[in-house]
PDB file of N, CA and C in Angstrom:
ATOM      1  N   UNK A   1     -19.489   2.638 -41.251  1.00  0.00           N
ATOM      2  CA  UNK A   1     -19.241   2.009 -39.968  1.00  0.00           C
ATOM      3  C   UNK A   1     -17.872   2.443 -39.457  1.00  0.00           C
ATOM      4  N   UNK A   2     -17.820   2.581 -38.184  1.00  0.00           N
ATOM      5  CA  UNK A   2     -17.097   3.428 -37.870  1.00  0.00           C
ATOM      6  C   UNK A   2     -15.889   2.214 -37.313  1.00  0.00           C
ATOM      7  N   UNK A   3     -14.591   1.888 -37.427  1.00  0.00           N
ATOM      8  CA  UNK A   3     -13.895   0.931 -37.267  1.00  0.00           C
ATOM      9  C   UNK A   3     -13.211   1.413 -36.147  1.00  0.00           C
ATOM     10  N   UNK A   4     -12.457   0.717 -34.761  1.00  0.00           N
ATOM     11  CA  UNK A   4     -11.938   1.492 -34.263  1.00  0.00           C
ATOM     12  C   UNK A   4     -10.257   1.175 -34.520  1.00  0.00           C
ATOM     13  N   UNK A   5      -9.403   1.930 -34.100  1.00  0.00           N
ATOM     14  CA  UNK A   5      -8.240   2.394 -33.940  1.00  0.00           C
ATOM     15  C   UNK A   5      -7.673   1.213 -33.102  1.00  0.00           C
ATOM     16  N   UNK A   6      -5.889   1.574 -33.426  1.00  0.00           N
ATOM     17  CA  UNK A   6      -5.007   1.112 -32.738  1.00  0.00           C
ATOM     18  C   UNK A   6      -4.800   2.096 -30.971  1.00  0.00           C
ATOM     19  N   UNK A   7      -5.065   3.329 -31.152  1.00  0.00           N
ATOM     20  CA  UNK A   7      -4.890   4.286 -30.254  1.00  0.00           C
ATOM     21  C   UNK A   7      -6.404   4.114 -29.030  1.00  0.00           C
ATOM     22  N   UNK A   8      -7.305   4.033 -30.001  1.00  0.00           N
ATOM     23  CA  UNK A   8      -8.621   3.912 -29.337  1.00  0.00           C
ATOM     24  C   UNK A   8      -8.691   2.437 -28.272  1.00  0.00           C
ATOM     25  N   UNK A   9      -8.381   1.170 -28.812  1.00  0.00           N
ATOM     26  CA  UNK A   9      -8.099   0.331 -28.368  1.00  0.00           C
ATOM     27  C   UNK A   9      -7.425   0.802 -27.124  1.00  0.00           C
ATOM     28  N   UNK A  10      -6.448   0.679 -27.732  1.00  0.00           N
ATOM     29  CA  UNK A  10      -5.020   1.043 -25.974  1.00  0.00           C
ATOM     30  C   UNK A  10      -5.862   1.777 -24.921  1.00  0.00           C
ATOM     31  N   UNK A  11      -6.580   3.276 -25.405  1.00  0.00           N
ATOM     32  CA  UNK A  11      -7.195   3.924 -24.642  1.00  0.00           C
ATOM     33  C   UNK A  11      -7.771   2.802 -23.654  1.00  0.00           C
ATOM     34  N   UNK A  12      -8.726   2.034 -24.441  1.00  0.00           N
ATOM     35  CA  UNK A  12      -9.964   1.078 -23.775  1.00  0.00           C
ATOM     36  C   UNK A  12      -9.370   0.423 -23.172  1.00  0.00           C
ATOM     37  N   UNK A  13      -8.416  -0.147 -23.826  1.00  0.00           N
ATOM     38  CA  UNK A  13      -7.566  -1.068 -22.227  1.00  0.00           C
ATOM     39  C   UNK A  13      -7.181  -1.042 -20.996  1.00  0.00           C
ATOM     40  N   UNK A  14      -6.417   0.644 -21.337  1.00  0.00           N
ATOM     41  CA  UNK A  14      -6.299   1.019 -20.269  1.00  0.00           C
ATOM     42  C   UNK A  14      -6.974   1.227 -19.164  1.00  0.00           C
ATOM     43  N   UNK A  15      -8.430   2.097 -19.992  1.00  0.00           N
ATOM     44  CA  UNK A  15      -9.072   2.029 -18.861  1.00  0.00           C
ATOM     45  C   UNK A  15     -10.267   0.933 -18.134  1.00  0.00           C
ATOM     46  N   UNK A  16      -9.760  -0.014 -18.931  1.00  0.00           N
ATOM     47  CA  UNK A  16     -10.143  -0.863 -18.163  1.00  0.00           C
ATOM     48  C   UNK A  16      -9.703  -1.683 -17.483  1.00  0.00           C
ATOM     49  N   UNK A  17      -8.159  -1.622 -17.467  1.00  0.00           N
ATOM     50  CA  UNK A  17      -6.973  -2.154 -16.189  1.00  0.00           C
ATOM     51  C   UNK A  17      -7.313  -1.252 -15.189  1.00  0.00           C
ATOM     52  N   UNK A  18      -7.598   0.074 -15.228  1.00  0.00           N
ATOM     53  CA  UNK A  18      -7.029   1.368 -14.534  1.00  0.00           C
ATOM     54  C   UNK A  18      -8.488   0.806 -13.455  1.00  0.00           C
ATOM     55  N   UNK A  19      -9.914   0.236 -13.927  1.00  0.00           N
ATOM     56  CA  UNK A  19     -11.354   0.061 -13.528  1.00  0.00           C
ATOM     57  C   UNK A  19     -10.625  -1.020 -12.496  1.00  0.00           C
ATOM     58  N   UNK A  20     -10.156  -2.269 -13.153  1.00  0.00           N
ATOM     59  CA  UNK A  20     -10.198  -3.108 -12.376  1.00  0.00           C
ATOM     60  C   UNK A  20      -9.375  -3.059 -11.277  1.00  0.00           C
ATOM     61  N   UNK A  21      -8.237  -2.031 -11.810  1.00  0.00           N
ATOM     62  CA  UNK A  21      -7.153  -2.249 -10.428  1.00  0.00           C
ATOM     63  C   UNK A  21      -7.801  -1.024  -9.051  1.00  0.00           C
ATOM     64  N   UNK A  22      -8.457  -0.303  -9.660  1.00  0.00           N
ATOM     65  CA  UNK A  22      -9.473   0.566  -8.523  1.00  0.00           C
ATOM     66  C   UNK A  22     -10.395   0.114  -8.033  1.00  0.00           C
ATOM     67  N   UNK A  23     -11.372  -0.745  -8.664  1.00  0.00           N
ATOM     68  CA  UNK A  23     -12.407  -1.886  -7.934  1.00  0.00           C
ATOM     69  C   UNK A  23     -11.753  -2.426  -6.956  1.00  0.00           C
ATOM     70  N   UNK A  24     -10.715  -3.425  -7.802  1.00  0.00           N
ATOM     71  CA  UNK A  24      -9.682  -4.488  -6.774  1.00  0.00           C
ATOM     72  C   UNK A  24      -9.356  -3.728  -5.365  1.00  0.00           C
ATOM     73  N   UNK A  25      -8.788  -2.089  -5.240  1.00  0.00           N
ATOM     74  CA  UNK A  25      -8.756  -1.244  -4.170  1.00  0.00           C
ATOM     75  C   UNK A  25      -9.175  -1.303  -3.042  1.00  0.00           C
ATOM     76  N   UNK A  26     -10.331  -0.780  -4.176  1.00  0.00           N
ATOM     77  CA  UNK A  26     -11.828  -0.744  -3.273  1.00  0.00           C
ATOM     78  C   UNK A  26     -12.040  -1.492  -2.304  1.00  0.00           C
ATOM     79  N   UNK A  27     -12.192  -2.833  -2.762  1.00  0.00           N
ATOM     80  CA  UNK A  27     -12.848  -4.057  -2.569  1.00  0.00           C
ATOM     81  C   UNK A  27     -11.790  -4.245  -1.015  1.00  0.00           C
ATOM     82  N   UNK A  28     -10.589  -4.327  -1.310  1.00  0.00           N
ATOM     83  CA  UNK A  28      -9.568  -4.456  -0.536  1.00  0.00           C
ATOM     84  C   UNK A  28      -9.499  -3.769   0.802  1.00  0.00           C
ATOM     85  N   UNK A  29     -10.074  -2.058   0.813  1.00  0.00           N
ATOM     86  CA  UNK A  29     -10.137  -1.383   1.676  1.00  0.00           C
ATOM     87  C   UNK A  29     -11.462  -1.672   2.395  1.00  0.00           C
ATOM     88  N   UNK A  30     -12.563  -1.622   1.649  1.00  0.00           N
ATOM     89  CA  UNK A  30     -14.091  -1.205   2.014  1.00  0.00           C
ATOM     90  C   UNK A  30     -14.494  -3.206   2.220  1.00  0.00           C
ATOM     91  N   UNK A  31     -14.235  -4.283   1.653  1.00  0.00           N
ATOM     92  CA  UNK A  31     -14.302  -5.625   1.653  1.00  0.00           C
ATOM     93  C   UNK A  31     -14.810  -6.113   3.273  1.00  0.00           C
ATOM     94  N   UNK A  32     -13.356  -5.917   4.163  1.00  0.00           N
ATOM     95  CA  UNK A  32     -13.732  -6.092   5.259  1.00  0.00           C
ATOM     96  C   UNK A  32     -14.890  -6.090   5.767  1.00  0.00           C
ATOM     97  N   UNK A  33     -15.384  -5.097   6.042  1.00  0.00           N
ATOM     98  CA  UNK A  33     -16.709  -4.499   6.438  1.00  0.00           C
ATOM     99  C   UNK A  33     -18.073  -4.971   6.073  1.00  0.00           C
ATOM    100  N   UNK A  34     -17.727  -5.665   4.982  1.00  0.00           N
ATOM    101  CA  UNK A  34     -18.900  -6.503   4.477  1.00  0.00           C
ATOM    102  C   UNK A  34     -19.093  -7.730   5.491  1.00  0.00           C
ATOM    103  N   UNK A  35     -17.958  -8.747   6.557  1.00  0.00           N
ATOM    104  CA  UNK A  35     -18.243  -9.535   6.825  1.00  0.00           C
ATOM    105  C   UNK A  35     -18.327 -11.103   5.904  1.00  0.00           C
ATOM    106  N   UNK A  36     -17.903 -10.671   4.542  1.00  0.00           N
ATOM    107  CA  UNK A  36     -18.390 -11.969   3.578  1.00  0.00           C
ATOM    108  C   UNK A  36     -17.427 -13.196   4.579  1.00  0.00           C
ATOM    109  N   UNK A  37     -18.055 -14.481   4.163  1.00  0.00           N
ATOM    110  CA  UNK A  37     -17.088 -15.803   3.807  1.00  0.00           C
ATOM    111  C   UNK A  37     -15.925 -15.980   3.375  1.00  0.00           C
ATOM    112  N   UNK A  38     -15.158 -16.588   3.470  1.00  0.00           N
ATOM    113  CA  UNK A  38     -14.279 -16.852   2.928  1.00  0.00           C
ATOM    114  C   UNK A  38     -14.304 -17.375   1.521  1.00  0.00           C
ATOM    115  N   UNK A  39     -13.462 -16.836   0.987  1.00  0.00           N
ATOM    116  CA  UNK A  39     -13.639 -17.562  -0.453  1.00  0.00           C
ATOM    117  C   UNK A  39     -13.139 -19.021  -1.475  1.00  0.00           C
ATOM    118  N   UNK A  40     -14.177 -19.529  -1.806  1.00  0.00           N
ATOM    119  CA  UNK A  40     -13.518 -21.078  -2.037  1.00  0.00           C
ATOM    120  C   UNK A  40     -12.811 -21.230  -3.509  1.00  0.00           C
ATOM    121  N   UNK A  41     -11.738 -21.090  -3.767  1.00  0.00           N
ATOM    122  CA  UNK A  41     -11.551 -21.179  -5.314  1.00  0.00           C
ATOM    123  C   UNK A  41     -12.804 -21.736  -5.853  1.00  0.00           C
ATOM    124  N   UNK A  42     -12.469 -21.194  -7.776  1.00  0.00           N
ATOM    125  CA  UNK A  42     -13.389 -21.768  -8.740  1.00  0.00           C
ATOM    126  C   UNK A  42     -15.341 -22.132  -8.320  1.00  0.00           C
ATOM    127  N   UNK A  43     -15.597 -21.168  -7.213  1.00  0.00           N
ATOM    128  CA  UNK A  43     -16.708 -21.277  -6.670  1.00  0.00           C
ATOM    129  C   UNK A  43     -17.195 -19.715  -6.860  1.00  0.00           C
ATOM    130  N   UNK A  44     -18.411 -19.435  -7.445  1.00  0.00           N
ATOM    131  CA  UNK A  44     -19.114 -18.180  -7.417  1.00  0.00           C
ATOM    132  C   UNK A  44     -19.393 -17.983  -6.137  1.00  0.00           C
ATOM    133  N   UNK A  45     -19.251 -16.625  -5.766  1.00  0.00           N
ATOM    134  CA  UNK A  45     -19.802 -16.192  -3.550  1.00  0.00           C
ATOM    135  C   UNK A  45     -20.031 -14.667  -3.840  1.00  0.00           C
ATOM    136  N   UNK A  46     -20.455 -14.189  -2.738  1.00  0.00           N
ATOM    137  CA  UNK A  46     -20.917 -13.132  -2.635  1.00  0.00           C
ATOM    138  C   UNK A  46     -19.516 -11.953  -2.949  1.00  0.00           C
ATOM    139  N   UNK A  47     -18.454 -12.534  -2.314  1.00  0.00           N
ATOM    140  CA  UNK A  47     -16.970 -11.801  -2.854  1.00  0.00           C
ATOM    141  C   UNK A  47     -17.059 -11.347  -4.133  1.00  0.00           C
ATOM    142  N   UNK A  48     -17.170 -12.585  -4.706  1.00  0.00           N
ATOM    143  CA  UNK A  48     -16.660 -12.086  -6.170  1.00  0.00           C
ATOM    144  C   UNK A  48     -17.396 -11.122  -6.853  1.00  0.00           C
ATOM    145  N   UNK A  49     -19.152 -11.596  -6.234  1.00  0.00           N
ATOM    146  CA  UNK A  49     -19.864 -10.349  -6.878  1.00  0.00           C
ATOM    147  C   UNK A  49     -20.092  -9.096  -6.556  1.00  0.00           C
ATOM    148  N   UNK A  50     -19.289  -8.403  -5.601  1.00  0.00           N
ATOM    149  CA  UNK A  50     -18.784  -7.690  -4.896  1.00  0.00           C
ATOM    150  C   UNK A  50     -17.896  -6.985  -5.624  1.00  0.00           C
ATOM    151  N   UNK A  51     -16.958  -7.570  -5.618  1.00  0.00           N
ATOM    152  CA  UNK A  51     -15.692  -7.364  -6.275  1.00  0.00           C
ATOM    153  C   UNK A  51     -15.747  -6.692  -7.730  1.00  0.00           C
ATOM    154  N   UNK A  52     -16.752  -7.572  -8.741  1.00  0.00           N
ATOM    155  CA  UNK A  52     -16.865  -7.689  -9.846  1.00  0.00           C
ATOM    156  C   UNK A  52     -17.858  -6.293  -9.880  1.00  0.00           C
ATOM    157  N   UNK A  53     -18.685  -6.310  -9.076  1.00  0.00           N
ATOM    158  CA  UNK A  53     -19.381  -4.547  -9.085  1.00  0.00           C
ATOM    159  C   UNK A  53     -18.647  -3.278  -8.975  1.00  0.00           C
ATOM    160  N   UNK A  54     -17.783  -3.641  -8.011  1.00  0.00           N
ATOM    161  CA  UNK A  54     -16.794  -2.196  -7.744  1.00  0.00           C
ATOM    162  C   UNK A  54     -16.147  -1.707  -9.249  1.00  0.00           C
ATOM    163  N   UNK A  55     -15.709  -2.909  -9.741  1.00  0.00           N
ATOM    164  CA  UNK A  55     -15.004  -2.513 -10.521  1.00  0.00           C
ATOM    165  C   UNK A  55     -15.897  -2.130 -11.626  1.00  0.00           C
ATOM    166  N   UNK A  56     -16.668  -2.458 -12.084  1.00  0.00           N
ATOM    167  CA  UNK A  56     -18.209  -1.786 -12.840  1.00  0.00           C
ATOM    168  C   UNK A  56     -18.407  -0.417 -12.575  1.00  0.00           C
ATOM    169  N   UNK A  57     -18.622  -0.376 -11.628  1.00  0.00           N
ATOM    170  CA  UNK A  57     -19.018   0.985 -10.912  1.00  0.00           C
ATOM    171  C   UNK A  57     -17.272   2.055 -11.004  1.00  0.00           C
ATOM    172  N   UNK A  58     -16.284   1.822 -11.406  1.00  0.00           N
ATOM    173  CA  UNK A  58     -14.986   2.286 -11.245  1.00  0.00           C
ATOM    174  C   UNK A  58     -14.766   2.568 -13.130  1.00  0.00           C
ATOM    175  N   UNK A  59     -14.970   1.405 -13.669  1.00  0.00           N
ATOM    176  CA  UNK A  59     -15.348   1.937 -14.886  1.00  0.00           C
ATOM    177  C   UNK A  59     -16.141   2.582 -14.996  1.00  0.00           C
ATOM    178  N   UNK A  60     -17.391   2.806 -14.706  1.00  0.00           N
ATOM    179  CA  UNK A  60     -18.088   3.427 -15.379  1.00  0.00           C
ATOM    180  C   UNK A  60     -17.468   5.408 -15.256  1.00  0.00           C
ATOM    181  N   UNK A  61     -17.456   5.133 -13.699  1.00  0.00           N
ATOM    182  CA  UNK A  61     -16.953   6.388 -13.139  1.00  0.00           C
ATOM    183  C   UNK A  61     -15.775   6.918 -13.924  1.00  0.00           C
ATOM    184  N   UNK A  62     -14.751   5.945 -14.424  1.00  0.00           N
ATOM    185  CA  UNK A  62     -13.653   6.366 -15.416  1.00  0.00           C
ATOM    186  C   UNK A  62     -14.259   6.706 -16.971  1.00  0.00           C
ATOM    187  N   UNK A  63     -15.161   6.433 -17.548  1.00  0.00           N
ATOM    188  CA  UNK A  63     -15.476   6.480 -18.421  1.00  0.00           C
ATOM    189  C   UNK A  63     -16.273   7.963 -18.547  1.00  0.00           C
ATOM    190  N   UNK A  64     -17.545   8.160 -17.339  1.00  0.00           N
ATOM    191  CA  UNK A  64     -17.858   9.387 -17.038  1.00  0.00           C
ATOM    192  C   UNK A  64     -16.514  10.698 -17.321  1.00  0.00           C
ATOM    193  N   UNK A  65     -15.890  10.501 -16.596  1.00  0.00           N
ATOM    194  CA  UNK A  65     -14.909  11.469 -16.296  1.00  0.00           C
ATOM    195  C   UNK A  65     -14.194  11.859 -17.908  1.00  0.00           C
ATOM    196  N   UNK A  66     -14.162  10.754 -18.779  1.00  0.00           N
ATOM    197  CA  UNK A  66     -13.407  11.052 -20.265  1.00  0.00           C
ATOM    198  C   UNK A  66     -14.419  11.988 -20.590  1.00  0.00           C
ATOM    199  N   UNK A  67     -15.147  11.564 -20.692  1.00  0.00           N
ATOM    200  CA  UNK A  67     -16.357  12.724 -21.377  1.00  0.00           C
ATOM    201  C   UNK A  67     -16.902  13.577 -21.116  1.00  0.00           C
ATOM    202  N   UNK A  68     -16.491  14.004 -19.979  1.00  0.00           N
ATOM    203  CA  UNK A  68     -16.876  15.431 -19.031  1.00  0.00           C
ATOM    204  C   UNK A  68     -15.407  16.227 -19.437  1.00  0.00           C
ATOM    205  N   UNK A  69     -14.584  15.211 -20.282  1.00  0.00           N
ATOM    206  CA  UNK A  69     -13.356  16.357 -20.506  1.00  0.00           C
ATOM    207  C   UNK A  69     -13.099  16.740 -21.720  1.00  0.00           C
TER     208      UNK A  69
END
């Protein structure tokens, strides 16, 4: 079984700050345009699941890219 690393870790972190703070971007630039609601604290809305996709879709795209290198 393959255990992972102190280095491997960090990697993963990173890129998964690097996902969320490019979703968060995203969301920020392209958001508008959606028209959503306003958002109510501590309440699930269409924002968040919005939000929470970009950054899915930003990882994944970061993750693609490691392994194409």
């Amino acid at each position: 079984m393959n255990t992972p690393t102190k280095a491997s870790i960090t990697v993963s972190l990173i890129e998964a700050l690097f996902a969320v703070i490019l979703g968060n971007l995203a969301y920020f630039f392209v958001g508008p345009s959606f028209h959503l609601p306003r958002h109510r604290p501590f309440q699930l809305d269409w924002g968040l699941v919005v939000d929470f996709w970009l950054c899915v879709v930003a990882y994944g795209l970061i993750r693609t890219a490691r392994k194409w290198k």
